[in-house]
PDB file of N, CA and C in Angstrom:
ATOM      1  N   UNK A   1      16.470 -68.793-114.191  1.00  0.00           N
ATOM      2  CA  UNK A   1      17.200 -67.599-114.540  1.00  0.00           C
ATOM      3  C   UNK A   1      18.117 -67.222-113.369  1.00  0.00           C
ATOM      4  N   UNK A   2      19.132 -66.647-113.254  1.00  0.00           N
ATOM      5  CA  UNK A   2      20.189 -66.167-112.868  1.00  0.00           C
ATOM      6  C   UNK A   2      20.242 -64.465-112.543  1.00  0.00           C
ATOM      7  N   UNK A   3      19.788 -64.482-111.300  1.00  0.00           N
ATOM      8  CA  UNK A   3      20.380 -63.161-110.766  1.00  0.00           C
ATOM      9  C   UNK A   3      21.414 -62.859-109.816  1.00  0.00           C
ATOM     10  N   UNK A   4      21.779 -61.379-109.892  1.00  0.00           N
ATOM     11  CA  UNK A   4      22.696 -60.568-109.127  1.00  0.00           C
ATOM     12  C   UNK A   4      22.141 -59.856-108.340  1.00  0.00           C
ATOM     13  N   UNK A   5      22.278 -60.118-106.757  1.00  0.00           N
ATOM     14  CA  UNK A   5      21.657 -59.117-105.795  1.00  0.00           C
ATOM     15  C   UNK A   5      22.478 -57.969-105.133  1.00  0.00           C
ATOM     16  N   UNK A   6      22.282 -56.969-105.283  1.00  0.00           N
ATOM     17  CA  UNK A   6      23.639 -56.027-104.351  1.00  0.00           C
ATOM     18  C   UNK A   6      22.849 -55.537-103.301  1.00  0.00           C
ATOM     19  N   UNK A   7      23.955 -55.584-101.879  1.00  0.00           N
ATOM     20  CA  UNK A   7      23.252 -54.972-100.465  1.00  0.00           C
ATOM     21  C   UNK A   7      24.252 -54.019-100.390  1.00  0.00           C
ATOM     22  N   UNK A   8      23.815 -52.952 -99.874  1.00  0.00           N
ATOM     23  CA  UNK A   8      24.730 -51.577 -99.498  1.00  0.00           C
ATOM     24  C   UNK A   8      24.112 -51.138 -98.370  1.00  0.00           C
ATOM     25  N   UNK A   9      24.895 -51.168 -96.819  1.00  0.00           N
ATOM     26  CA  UNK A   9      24.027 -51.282 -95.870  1.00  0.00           C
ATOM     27  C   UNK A   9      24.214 -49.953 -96.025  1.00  0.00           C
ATOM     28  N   UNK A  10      23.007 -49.270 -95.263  1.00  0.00           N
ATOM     29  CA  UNK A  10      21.983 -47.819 -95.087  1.00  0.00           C
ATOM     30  C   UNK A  10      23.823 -47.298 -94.487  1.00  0.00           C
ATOM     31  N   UNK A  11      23.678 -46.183 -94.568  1.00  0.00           N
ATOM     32  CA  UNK A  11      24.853 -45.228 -93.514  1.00  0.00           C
ATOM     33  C   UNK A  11      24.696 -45.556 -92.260  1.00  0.00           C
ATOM     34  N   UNK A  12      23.265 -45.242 -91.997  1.00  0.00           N
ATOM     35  CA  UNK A  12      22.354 -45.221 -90.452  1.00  0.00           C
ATOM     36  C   UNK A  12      22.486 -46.484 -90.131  1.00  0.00           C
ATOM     37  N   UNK A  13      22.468 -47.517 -90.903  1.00  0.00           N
ATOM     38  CA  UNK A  13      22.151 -49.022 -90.082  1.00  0.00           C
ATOM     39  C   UNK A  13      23.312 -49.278 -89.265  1.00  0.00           C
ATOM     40  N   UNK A  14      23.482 -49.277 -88.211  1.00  0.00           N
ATOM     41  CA  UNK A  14      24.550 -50.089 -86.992  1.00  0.00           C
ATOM     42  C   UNK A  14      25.062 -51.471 -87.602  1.00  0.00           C
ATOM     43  N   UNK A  15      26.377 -51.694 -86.977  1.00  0.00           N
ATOM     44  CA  UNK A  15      26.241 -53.361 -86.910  1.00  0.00           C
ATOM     45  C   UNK A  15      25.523 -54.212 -86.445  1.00  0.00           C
ATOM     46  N   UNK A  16      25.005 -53.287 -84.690  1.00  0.00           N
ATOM     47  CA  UNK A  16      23.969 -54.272 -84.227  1.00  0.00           C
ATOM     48  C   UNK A  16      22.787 -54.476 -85.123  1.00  0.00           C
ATOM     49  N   UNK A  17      22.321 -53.004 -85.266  1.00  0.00           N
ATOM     50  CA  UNK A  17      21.381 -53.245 -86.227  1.00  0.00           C
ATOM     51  C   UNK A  17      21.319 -55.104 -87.471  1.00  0.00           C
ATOM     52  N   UNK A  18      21.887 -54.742 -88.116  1.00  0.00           N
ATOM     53  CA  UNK A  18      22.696 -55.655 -89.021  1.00  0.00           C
ATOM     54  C   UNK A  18      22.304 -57.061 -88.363  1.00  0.00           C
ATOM     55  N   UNK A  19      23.023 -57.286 -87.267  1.00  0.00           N
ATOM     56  CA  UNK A  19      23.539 -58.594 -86.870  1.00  0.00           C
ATOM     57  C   UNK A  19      21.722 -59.320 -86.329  1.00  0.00           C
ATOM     58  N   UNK A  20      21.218 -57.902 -85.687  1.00  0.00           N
ATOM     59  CA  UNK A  20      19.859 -58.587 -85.027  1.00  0.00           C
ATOM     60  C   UNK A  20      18.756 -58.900 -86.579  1.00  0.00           C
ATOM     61  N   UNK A  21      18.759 -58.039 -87.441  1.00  0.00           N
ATOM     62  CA  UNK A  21      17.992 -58.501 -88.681  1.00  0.00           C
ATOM     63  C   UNK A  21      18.663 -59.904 -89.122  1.00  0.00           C
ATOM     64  N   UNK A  22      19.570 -60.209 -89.099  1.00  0.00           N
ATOM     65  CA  UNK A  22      20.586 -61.388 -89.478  1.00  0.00           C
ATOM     66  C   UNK A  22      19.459 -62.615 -88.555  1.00  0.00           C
ATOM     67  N   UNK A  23      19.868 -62.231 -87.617  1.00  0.00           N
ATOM     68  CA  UNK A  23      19.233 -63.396 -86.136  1.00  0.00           C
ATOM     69  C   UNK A  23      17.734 -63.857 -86.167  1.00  0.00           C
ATOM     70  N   UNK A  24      17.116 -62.630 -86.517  1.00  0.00           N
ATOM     71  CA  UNK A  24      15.461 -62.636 -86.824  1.00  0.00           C
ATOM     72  C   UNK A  24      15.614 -64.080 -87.724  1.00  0.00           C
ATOM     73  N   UNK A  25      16.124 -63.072 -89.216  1.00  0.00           N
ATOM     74  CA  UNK A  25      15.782 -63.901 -90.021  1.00  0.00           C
ATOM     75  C   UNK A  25      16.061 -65.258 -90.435  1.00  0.00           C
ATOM     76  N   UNK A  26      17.209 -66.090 -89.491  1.00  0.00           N
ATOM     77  CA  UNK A  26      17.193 -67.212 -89.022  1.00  0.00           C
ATOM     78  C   UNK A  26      16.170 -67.739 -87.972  1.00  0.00           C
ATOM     79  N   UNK A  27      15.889 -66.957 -86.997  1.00  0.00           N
ATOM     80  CA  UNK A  27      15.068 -67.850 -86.339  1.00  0.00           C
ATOM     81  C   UNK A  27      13.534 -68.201 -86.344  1.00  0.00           C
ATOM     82  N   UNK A  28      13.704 -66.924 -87.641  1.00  0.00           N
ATOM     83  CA  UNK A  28      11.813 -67.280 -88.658  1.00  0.00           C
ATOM     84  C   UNK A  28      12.287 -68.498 -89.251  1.00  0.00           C
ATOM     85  N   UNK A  29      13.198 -69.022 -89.529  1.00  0.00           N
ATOM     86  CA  UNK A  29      13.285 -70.076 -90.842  1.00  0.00           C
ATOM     87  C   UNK A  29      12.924 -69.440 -92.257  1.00  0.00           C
ATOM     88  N   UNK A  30      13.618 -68.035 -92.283  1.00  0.00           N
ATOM     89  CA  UNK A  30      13.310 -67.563 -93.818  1.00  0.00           C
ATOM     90  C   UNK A  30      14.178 -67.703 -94.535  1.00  0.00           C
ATOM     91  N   UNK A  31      15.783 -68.359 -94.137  1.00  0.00           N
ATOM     92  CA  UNK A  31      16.676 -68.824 -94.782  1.00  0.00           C
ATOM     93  C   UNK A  31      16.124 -70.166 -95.824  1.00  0.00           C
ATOM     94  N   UNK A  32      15.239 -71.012 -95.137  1.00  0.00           N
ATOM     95  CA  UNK A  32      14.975 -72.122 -95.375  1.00  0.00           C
ATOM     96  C   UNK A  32      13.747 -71.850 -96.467  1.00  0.00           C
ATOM     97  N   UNK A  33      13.089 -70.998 -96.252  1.00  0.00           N
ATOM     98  CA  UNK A  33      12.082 -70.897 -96.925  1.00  0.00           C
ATOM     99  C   UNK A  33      12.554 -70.342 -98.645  1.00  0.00           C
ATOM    100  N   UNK A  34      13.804 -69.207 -98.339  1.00  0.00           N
ATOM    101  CA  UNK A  34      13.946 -68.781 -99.402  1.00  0.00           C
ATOM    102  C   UNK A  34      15.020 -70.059-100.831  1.00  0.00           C
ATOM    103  N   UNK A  35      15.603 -71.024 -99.809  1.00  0.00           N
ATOM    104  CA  UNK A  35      16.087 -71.817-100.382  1.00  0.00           C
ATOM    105  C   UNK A  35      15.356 -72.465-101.048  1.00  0.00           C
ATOM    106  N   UNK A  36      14.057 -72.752-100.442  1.00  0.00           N
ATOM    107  CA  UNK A  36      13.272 -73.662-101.587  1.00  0.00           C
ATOM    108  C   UNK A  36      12.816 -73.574-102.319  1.00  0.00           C
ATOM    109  N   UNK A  37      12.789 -71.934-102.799  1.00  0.00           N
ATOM    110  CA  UNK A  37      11.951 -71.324-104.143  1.00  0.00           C
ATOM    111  C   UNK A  37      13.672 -70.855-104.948  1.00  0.00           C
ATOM    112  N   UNK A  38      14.549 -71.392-104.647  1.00  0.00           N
ATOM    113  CA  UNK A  38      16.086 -71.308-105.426  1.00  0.00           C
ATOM    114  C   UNK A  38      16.512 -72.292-105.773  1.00  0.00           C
ATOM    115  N   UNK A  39      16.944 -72.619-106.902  1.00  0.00           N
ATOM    116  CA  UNK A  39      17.723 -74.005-107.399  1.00  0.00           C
ATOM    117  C   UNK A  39      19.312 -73.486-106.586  1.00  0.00           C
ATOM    118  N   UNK A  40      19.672 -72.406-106.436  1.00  0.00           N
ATOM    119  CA  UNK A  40      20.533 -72.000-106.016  1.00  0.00           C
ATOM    120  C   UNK A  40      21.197 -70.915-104.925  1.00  0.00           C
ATOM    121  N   UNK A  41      21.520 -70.604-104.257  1.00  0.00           N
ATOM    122  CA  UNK A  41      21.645 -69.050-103.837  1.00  0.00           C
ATOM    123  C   UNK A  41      23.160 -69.024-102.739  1.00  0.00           C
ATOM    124  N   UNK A  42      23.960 -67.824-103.791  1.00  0.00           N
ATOM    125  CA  UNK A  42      25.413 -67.853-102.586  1.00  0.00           C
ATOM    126  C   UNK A  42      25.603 -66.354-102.409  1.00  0.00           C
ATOM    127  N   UNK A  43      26.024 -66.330-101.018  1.00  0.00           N
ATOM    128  CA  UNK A  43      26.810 -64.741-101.148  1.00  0.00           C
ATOM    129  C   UNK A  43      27.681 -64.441-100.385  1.00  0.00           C
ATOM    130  N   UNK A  44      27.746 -63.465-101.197  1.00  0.00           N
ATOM    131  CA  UNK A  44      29.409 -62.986-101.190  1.00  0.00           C
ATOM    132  C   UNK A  44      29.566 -61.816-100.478  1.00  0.00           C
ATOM    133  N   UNK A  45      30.898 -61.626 -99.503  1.00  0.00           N
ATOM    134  CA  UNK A  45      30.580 -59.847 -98.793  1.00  0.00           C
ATOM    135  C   UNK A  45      32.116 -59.510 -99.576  1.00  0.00           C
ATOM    136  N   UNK A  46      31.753 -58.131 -99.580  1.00  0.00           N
ATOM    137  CA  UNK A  46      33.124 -57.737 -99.878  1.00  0.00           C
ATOM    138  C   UNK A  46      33.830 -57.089 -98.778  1.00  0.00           C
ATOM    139  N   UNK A  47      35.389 -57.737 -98.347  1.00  0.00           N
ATOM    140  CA  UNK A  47      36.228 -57.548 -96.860  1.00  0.00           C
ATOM    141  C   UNK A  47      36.268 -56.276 -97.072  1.00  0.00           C
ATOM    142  N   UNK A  48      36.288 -55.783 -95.819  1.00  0.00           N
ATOM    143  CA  UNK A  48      37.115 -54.210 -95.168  1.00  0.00           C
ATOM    144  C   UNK A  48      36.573 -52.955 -95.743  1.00  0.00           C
ATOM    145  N   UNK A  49      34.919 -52.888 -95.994  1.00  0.00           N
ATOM    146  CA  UNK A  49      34.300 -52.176 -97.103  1.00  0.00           C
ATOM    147  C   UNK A  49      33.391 -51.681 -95.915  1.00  0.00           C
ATOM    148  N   UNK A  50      33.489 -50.530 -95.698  1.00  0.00           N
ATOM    149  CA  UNK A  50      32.602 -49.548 -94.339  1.00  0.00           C
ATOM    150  C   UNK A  50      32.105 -48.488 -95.670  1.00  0.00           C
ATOM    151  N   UNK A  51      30.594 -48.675 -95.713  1.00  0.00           N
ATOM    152  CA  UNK A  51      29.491 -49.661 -95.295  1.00  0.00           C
ATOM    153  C   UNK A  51      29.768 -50.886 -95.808  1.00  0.00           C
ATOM    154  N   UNK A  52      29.019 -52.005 -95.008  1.00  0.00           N
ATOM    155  CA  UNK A  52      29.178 -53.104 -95.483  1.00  0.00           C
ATOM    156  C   UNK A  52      28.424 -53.825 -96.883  1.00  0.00           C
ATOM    157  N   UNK A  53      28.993 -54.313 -98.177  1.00  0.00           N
ATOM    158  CA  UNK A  53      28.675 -54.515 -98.976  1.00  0.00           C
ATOM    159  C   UNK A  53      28.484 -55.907 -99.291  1.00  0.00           C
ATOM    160  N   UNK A  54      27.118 -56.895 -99.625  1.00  0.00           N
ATOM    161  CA  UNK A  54      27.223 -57.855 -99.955  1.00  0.00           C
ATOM    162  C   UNK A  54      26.546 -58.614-101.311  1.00  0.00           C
ATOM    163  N   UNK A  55      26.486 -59.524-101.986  1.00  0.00           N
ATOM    164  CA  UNK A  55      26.300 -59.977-103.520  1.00  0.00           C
ATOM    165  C   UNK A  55      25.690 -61.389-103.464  1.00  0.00           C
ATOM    166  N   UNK A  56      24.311 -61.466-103.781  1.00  0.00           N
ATOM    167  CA  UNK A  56      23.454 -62.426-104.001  1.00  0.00           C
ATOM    168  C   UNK A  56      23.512 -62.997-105.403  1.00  0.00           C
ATOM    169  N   UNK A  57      24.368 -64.361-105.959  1.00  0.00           N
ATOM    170  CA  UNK A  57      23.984 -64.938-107.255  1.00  0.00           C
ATOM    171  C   UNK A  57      22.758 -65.865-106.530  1.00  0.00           C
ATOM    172  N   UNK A  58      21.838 -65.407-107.378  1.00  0.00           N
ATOM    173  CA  UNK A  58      20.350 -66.964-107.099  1.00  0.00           C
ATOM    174  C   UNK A  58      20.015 -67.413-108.496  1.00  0.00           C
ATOM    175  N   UNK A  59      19.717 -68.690-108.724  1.00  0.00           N
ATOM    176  CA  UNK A  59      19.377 -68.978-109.594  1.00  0.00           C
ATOM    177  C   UNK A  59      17.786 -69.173-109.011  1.00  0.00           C
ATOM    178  N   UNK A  60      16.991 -69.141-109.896  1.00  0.00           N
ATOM    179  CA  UNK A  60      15.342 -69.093-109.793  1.00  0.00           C
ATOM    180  C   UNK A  60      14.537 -69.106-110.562  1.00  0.00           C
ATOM    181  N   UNK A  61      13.485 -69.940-110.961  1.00  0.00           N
ATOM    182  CA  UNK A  61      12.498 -70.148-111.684  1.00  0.00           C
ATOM    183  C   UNK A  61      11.054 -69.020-111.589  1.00  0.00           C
ATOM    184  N   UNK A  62      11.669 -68.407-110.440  1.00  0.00           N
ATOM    185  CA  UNK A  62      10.475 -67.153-109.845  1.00  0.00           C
ATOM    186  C   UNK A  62      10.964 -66.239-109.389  1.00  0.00           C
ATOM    187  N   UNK A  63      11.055 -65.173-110.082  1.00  0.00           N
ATOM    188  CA  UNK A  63      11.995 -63.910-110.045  1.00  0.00           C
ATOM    189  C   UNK A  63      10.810 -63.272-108.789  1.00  0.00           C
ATOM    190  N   UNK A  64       9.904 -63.499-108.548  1.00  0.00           N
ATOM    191  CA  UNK A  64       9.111 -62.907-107.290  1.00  0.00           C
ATOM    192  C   UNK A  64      10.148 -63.385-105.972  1.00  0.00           C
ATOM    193  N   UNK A  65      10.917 -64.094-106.023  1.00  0.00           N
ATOM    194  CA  UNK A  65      11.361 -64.805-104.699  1.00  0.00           C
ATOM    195  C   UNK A  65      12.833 -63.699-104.046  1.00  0.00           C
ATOM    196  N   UNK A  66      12.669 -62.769-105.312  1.00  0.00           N
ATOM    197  CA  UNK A  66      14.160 -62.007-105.044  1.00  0.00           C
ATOM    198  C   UNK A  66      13.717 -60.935-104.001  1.00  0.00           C
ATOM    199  N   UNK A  67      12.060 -60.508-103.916  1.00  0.00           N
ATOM    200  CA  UNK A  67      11.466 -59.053-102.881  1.00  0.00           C
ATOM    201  C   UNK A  67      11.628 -60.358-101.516  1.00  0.00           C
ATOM    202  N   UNK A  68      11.655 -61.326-101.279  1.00  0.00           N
ATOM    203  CA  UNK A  68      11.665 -61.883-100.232  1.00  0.00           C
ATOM    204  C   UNK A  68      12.754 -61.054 -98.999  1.00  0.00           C
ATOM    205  N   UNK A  69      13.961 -61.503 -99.438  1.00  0.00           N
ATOM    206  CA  UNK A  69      15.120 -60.411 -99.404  1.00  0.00           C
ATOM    207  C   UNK A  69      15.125 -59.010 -99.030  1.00  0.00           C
ATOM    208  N   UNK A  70      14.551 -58.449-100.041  1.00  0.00           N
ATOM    209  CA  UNK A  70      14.828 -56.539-100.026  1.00  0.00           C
ATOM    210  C   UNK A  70      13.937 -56.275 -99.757  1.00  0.00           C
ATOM    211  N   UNK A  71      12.745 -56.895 -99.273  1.00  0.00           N
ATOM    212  CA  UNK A  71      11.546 -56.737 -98.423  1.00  0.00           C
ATOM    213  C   UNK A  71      12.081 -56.804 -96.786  1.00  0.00           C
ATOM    214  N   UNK A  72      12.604 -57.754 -96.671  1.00  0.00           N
ATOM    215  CA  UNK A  72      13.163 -58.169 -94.964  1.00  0.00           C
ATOM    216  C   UNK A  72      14.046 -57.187 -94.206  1.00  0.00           C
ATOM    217  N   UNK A  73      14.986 -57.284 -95.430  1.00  0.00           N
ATOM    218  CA  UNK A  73      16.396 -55.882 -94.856  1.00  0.00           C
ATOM    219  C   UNK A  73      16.333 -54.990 -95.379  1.00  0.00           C
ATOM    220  N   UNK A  74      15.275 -54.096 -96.065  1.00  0.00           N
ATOM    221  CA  UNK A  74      15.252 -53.302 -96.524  1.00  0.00           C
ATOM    222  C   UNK A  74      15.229 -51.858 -95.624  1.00  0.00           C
ATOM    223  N   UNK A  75      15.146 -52.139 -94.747  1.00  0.00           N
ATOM    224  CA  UNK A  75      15.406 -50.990 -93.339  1.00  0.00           C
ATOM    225  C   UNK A  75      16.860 -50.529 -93.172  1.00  0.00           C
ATOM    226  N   UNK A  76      17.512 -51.502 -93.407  1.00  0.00           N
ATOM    227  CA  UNK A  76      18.998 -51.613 -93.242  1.00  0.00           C
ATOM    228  C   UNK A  76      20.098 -51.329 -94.090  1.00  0.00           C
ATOM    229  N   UNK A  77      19.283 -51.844 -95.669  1.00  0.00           N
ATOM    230  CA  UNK A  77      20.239 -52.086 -96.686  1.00  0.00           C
ATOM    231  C   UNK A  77      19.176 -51.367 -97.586  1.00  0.00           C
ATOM    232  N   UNK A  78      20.423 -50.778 -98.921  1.00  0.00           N
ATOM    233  CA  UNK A  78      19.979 -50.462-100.258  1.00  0.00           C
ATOM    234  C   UNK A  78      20.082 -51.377-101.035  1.00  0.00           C
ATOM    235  N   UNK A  79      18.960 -52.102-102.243  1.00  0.00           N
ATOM    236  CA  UNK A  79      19.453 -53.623-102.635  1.00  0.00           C
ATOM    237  C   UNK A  79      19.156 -53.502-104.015  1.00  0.00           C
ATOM    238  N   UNK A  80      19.711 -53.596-104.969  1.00  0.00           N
ATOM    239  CA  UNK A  80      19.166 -53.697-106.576  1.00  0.00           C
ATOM    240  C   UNK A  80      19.525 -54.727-107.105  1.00  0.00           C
ATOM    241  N   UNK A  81      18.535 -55.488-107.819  1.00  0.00           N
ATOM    242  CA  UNK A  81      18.794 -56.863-108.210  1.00  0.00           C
ATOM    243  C   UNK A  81      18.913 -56.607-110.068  1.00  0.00           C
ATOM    244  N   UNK A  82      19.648 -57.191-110.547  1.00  0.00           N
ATOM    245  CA  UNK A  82      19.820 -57.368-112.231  1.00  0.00           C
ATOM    246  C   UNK A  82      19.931 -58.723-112.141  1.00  0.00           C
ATOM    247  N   UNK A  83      19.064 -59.302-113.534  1.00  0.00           N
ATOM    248  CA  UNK A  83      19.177 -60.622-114.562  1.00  0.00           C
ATOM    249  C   UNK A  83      20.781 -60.596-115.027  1.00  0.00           C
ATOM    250  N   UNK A  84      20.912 -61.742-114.625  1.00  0.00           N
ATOM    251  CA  UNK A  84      22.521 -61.897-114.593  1.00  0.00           C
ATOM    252  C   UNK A  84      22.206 -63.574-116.275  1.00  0.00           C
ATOM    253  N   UNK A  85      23.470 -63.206-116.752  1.00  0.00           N
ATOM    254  CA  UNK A  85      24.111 -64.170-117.841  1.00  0.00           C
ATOM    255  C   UNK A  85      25.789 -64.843-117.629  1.00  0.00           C
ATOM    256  N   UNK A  86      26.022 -66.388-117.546  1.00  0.00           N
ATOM    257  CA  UNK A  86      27.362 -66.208-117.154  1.00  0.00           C
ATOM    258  C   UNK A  86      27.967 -66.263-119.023  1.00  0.00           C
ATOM    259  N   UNK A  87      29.206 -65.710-119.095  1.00  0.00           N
ATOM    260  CA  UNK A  87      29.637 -66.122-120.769  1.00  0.00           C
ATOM    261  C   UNK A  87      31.065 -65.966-120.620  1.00  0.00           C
ATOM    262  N   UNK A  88      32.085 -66.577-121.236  1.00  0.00           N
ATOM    263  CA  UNK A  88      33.604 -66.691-120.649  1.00  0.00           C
ATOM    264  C   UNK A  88      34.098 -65.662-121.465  1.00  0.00           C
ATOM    265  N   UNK A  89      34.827 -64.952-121.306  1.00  0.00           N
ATOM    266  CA  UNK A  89      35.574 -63.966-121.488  1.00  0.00           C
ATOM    267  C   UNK A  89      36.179 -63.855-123.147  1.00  0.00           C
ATOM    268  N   UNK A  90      36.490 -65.459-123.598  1.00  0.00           N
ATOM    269  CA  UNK A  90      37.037 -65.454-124.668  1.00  0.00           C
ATOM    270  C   UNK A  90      35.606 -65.738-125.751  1.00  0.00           C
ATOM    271  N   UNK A  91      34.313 -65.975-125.231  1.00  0.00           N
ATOM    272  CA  UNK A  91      33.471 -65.304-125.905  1.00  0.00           C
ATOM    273  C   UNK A  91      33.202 -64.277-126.447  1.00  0.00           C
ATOM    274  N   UNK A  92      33.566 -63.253-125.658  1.00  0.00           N
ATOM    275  CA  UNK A  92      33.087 -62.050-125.539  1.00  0.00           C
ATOM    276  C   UNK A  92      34.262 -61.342-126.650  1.00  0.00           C
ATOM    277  N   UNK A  93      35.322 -61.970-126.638  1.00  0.00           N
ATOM    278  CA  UNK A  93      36.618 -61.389-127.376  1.00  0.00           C
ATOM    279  C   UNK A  93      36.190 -61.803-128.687  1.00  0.00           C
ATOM    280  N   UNK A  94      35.191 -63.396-128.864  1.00  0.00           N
ATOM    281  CA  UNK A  94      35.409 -63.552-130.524  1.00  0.00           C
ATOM    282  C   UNK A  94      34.124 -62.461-130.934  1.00  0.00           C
ATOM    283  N   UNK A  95      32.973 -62.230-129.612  1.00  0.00           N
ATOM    284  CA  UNK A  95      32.100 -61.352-130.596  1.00  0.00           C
ATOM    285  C   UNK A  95      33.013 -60.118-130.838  1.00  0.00           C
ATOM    286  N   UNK A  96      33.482 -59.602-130.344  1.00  0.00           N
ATOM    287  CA  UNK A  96      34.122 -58.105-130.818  1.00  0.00           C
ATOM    288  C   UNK A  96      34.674 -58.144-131.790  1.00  0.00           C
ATOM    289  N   UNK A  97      35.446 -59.499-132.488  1.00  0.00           N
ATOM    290  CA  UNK A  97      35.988 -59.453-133.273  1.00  0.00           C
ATOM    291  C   UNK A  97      35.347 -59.320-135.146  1.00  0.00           C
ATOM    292  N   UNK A  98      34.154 -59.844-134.442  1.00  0.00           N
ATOM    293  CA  UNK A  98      32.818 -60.226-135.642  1.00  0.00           C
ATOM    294  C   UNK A  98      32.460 -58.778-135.892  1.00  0.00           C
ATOM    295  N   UNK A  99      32.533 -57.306-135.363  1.00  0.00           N
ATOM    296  CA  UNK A  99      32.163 -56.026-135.450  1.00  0.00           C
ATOM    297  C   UNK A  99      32.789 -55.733-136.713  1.00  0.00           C
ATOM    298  N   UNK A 100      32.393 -55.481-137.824  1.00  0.00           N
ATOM    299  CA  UNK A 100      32.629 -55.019-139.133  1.00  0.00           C
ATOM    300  C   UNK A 100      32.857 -53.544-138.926  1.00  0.00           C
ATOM    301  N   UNK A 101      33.124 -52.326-138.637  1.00  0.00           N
ATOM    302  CA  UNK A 101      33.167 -51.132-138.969  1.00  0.00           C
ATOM    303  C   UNK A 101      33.043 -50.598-140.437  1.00  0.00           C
ATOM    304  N   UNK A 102      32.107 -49.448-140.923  1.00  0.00           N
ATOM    305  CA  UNK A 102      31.510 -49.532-141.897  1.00  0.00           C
ATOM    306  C   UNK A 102      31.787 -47.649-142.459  1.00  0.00           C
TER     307      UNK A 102
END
């Protein structure tokens, strides 16, 4: 299954803040760890956005593997994860079109 992770760092969290939770959690090897319970995992920050905002797609067979995450930086960051679906756009146009109004 396919999720969406959002980080919204705290007001209070510093950059240092930020950068040293970053450092930790490389030099636990929890990058590595969390990769192996993911068929997938990328993210995304969004530029020039004070607080800093960033976007977890993971794909995963164990939706437990997503508190790994918002367990770690959760000091730092606000994080809400949603079950994500991908579907192309011109899908979405033929269902609307199928809406009968009655």
């Amino acid at each position: 299954m396919w999720y969406i992770s959002i980080f919204d760092a705290k007001e209070n969290a510093t950059q240092k803040d930020i950068e040293r939770l970053r450092e930790e959690w490389l030099n636990k090897g929890k990058d590595q760890e969390l990769a192996k319970k993911c068929h997938s995992i990328e993210r995304y920050e969004v530029l020039g956005k004070t607080p800093l905002k960033v976007f977890f797609i993971i794909e995963t067979d164990n939706p437990n593997v997503l508190n790994i995450l918002s367990r770690y930086f959760g000091d730092a960051w606000n994080c809400i994860t949603y079950p994500i679906t991908k579907r192309e756009i011109l899908e979405e146009l033929k269902e609307d079109h199928t809406i009968i109004g009655g």
